[in-house]
N, C-alpha and C. Protein backbone atom coordinates (compact mmCIF):
# COMPACT_ATOMS: atom_id res chain seq x y z
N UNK A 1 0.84 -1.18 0.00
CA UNK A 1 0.00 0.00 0.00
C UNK A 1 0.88 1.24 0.00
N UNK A 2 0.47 2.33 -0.81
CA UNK A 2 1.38 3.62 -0.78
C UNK A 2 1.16 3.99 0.75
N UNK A 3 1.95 4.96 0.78
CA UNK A 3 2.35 5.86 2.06
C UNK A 3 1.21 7.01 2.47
N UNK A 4 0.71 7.23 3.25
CA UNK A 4 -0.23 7.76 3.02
C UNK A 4 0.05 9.54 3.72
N UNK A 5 -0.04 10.60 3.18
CA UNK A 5 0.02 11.91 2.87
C UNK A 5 -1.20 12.07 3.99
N UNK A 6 -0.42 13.43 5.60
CA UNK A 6 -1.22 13.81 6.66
C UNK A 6 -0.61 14.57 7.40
N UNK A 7 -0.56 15.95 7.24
CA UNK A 7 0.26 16.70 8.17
C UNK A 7 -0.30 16.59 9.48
N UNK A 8 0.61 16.56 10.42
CA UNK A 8 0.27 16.39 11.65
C UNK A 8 -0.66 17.14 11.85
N UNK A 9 -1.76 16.78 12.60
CA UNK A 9 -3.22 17.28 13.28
C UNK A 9 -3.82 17.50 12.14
N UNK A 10 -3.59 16.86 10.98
CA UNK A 10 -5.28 17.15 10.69
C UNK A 10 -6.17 16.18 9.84
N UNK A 11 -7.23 16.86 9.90
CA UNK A 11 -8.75 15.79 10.12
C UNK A 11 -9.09 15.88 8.53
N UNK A 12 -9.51 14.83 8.20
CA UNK A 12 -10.19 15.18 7.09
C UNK A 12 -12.35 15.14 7.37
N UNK A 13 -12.45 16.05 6.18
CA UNK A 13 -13.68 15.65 6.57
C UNK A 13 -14.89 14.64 6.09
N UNK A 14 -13.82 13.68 5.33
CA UNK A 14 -14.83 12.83 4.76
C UNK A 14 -13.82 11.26 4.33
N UNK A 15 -14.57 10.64 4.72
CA UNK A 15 -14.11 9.23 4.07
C UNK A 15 -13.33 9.13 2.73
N UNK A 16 -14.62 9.84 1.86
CA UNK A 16 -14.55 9.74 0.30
C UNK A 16 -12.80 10.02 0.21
N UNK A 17 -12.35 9.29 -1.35
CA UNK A 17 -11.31 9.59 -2.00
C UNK A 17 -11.07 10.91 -2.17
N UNK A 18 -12.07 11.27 -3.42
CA UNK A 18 -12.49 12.45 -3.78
C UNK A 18 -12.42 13.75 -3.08
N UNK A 19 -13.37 13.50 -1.90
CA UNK A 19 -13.23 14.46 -1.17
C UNK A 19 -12.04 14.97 -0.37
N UNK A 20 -11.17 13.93 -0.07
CA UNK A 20 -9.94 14.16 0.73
C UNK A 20 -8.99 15.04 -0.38
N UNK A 21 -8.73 14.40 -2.13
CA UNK A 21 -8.17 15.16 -2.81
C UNK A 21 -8.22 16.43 -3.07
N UNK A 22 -9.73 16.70 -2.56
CA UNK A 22 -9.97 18.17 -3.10
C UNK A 22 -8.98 18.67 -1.85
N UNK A 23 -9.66 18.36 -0.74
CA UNK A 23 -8.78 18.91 0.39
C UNK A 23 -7.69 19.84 0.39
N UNK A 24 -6.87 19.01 -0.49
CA UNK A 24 -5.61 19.20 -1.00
C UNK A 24 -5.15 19.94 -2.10
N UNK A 25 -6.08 19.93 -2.83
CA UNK A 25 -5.70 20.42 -4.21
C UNK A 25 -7.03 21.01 -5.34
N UNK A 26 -8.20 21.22 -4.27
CA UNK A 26 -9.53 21.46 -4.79
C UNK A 26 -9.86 22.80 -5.09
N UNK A 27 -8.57 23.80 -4.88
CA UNK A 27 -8.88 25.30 -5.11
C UNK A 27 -8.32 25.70 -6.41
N UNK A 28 -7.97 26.60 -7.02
CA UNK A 28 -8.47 27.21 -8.79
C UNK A 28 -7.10 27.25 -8.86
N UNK A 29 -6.18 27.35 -7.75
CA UNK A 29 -4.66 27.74 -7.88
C UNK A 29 -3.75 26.99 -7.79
N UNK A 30 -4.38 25.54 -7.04
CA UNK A 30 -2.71 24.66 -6.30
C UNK A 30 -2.49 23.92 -7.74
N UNK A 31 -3.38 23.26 -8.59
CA UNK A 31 -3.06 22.46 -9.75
C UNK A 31 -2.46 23.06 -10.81
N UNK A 32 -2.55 24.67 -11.09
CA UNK A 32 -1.87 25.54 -11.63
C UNK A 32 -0.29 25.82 -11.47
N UNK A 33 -0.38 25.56 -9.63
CA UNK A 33 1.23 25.56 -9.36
C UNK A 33 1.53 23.97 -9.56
N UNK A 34 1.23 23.24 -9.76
CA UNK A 34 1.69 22.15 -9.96
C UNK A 34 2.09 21.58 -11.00
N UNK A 35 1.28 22.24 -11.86
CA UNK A 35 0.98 22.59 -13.74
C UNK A 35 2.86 23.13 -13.80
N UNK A 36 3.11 24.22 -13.37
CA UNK A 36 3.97 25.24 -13.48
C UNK A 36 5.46 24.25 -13.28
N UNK A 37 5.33 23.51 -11.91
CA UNK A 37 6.34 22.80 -11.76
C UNK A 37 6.39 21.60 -12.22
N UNK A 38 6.11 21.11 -12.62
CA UNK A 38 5.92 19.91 -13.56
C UNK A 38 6.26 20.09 -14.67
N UNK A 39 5.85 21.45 -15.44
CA UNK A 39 5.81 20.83 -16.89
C UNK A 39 6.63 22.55 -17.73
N UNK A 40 6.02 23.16 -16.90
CA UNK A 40 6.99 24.47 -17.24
C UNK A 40 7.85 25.26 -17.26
N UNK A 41 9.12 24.50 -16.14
CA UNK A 41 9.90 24.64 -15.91
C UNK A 41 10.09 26.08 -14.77
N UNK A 42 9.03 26.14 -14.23
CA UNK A 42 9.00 27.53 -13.44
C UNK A 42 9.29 26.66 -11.73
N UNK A 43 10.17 27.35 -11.36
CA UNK A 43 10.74 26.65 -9.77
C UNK A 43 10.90 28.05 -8.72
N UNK A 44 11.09 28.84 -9.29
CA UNK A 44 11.20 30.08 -8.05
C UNK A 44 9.77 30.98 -7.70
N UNK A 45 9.93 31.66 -6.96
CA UNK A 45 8.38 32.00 -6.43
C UNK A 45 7.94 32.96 -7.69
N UNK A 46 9.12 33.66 -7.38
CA UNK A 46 8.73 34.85 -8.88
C UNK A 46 8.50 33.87 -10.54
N UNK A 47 9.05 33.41 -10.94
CA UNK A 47 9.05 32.34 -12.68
C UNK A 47 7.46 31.87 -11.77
N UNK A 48 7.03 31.40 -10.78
CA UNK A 48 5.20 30.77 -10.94
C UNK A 48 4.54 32.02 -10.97
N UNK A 49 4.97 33.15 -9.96
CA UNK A 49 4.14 34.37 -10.11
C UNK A 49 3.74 35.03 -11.12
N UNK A 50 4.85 34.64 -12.48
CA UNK A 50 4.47 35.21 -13.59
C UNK A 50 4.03 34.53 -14.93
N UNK A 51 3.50 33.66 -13.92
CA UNK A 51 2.68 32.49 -14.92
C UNK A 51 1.20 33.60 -15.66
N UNK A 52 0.69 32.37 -16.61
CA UNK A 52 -0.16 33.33 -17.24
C UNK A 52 -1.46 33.90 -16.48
N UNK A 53 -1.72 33.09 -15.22
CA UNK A 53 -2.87 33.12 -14.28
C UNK A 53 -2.84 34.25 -13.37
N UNK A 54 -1.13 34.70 -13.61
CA UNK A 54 -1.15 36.01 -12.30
C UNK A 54 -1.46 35.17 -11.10
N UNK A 55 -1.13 34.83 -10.34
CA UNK A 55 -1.39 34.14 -9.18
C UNK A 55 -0.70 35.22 -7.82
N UNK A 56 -2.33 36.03 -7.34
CA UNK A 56 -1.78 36.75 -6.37
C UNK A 56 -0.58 35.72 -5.10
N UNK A 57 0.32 36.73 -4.72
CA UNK A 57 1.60 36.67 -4.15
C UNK A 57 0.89 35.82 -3.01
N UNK A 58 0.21 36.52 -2.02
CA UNK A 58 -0.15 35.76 -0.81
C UNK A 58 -1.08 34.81 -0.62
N UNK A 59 -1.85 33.91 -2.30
CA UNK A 59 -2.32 32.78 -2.78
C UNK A 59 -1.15 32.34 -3.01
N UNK A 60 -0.37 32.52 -3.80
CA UNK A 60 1.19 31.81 -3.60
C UNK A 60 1.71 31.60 -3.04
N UNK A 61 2.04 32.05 -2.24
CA UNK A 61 2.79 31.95 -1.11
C UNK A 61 2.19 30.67 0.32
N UNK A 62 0.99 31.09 0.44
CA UNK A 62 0.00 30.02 1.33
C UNK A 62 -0.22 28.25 0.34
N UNK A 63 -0.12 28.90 -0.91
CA UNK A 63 -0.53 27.12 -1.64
C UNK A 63 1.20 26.27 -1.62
N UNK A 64 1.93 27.08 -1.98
CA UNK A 64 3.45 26.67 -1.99
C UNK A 64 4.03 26.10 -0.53
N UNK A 65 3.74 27.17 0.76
CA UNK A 65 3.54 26.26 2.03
C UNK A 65 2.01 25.16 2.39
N UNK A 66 1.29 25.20 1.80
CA UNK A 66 0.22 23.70 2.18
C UNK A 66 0.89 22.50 0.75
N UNK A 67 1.30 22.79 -0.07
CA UNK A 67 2.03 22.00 -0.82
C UNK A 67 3.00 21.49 -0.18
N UNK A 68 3.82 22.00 0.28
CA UNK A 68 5.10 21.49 1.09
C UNK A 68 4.49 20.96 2.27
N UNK A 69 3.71 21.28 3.17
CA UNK A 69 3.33 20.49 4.47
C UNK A 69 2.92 19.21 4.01
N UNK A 70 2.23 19.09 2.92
CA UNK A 70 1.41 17.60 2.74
C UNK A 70 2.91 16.81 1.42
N UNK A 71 3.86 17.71 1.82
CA UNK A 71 4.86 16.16 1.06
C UNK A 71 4.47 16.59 -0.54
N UNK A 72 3.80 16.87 -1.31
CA UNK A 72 4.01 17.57 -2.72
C UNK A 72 5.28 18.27 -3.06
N UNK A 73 5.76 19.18 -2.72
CA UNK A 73 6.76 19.96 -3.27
C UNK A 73 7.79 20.16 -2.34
N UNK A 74 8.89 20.44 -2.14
CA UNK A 74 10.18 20.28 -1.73
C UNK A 74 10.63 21.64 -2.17
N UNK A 75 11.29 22.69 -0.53
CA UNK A 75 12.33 24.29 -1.13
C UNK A 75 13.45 23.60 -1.17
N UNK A 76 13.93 24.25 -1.46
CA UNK A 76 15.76 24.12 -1.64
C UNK A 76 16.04 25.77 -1.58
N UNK A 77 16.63 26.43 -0.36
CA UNK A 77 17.22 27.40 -0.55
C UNK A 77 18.36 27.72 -1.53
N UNK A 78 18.08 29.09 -2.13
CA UNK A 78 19.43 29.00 -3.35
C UNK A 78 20.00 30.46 -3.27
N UNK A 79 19.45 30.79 -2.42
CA UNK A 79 19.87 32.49 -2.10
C UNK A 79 19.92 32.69 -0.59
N UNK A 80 21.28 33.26 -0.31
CA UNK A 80 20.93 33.67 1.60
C UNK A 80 20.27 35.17 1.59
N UNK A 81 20.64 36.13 0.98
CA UNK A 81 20.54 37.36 1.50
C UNK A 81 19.85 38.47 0.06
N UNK A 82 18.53 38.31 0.23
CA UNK A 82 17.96 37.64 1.09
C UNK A 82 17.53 36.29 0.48
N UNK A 83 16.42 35.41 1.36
CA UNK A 83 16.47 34.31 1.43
C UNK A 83 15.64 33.99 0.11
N UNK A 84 15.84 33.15 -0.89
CA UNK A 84 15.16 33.25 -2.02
C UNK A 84 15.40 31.27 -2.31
N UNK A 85 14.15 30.75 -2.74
CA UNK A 85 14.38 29.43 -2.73
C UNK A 85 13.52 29.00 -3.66
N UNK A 86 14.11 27.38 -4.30
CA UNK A 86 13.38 26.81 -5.58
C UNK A 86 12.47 25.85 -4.90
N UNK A 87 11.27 25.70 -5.79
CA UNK A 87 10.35 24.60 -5.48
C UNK A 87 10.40 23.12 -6.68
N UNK A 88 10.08 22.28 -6.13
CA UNK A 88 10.40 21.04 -6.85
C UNK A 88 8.90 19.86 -6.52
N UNK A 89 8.49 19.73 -7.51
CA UNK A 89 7.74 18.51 -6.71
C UNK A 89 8.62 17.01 -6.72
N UNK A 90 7.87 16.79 -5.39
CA UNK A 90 8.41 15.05 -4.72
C UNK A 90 8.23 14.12 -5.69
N UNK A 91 8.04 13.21 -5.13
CA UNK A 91 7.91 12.18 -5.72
C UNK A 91 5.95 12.20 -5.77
N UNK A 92 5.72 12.25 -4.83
CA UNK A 92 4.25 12.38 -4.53
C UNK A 92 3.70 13.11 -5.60
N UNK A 93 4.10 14.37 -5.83
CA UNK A 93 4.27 15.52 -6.40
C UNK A 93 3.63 15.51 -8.01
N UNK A 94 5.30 14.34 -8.31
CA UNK A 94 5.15 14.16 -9.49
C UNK A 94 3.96 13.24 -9.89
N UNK A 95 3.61 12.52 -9.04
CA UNK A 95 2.36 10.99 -9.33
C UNK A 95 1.21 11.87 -9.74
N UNK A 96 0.87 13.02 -10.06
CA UNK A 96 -0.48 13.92 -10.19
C UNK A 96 -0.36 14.13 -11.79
N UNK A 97 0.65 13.92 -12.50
CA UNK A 97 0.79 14.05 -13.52
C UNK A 97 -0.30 13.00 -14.43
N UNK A 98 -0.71 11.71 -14.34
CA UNK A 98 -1.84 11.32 -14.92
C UNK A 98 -2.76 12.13 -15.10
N UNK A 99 -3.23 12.31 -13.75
CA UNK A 99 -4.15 13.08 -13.53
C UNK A 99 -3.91 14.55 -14.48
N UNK A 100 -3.41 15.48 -14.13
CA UNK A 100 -3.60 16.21 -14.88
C UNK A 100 -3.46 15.81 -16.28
N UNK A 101 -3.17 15.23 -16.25
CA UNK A 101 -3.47 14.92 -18.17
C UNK A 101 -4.51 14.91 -18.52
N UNK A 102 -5.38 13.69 -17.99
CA UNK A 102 -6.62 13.78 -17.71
C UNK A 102 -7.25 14.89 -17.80
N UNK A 103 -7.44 15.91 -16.56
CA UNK A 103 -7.98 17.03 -17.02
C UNK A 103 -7.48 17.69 -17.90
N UNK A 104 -6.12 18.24 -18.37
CA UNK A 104 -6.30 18.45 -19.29
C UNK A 104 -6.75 18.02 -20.92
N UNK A 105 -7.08 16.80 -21.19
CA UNK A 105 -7.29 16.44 -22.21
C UNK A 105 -8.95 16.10 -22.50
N UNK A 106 -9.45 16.53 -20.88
CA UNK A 106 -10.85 17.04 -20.66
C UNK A 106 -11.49 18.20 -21.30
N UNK A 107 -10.66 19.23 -20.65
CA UNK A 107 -10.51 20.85 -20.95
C UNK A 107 -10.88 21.01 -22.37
N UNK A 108 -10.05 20.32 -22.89
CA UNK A 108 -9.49 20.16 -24.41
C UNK A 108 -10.68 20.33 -24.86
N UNK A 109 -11.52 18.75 -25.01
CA UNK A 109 -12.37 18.58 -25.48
C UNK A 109 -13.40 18.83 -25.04
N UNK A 110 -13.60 18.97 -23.65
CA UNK A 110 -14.80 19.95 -23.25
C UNK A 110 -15.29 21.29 -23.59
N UNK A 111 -14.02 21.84 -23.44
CA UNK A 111 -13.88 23.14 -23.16
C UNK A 111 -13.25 24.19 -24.03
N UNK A 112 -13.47 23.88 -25.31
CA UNK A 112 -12.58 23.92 -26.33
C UNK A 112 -11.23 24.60 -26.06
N UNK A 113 -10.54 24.48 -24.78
CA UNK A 113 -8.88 24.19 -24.22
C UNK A 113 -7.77 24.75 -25.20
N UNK A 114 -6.32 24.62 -24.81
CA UNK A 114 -5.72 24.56 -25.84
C UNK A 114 -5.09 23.12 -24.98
N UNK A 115 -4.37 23.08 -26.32
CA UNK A 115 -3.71 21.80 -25.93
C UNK A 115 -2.33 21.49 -26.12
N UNK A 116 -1.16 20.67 -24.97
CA UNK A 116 -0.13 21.00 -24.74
C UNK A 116 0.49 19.58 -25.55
N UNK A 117 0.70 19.65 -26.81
CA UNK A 117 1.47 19.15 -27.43
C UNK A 117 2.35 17.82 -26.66
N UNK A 118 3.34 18.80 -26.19
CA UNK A 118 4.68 17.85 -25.56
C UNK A 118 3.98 17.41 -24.36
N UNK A 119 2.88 17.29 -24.04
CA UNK A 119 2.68 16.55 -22.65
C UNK A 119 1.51 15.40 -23.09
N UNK A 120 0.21 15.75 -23.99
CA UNK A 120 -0.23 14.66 -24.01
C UNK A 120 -0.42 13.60 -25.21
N UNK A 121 -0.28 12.25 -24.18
CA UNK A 121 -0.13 11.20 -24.67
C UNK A 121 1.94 10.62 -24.54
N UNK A 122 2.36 11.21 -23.97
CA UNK A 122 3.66 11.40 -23.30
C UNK A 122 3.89 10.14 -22.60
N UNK A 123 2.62 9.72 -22.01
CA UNK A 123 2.78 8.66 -21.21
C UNK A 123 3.25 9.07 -19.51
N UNK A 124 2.94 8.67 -18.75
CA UNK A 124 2.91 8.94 -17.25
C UNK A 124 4.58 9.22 -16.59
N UNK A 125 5.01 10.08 -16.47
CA UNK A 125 6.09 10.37 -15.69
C UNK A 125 7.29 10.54 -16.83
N UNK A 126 6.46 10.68 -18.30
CA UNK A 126 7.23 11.25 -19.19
C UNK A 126 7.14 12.10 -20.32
N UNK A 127 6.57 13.45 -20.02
CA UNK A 127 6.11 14.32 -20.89
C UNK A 127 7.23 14.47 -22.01
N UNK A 128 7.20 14.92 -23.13
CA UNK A 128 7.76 15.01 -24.21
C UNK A 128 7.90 16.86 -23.57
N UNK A 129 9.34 16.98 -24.47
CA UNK A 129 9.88 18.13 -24.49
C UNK A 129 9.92 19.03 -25.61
């Protein structure tokens, strides 16, 4: 059985799969930053901030720390003065990548989307470049 993802003290509020994922990742912004580090090569706070979504600073800043508490993404300081650091997703991190394919290849065809070439049909844990 995988490892199972729970920052200390807290509750979920529902049994369901589903519902626990949203938990995690059910707001308009965290799959965007995840989008960003995964596939777009954006790792510093500023390269996601100036993603195409505009992602206010202190939504960034709060999804990048609940990302890191639940084991998704990993800092690496790369600057002391002042303190300036890269984000990476885990291993965990990276396993969301089906999934977003998925939705995106939803989007696509739902939603008349655009669609990202080098990622789908890439196959799982190997997007095309």
């Amino acid at each position: 059985m995988a490892r199972t993802l729970r920052p200390a003290g807290h509750e979920f509020r529902s049994k369901c799969s589903i519902a626990r994922t949203l938990d995690v990742l059910g707001d308009k912004w965290t799959l965007l930053i995840v989008r960003d580090l995964m596939w777009h090569g954006r790792h510093t706070f500023q390269a996601l901030q100036d993603s195409a979504e505009r992602i206010p600073t202190n939504i960034l800043a709060d999804r990048l720390r609940r990302l890191a508490e639940w084991g998704l993404v990993r800092r690496a300081q790369y600057q002391d003065r002042p303190p300036r650091f890269e984000y990476h997703l885990t291993e965990a991190g990276q396993a969301l990548e089906p999934a977003l394919i998925q939705i995106m290849r939803w989007g696509h065809e739902m939603l008349n989307g655009g669609l990202n070439q080098r990622v789908v049909g890439a196959g799982p844990g190997r997007p095309r470049r």
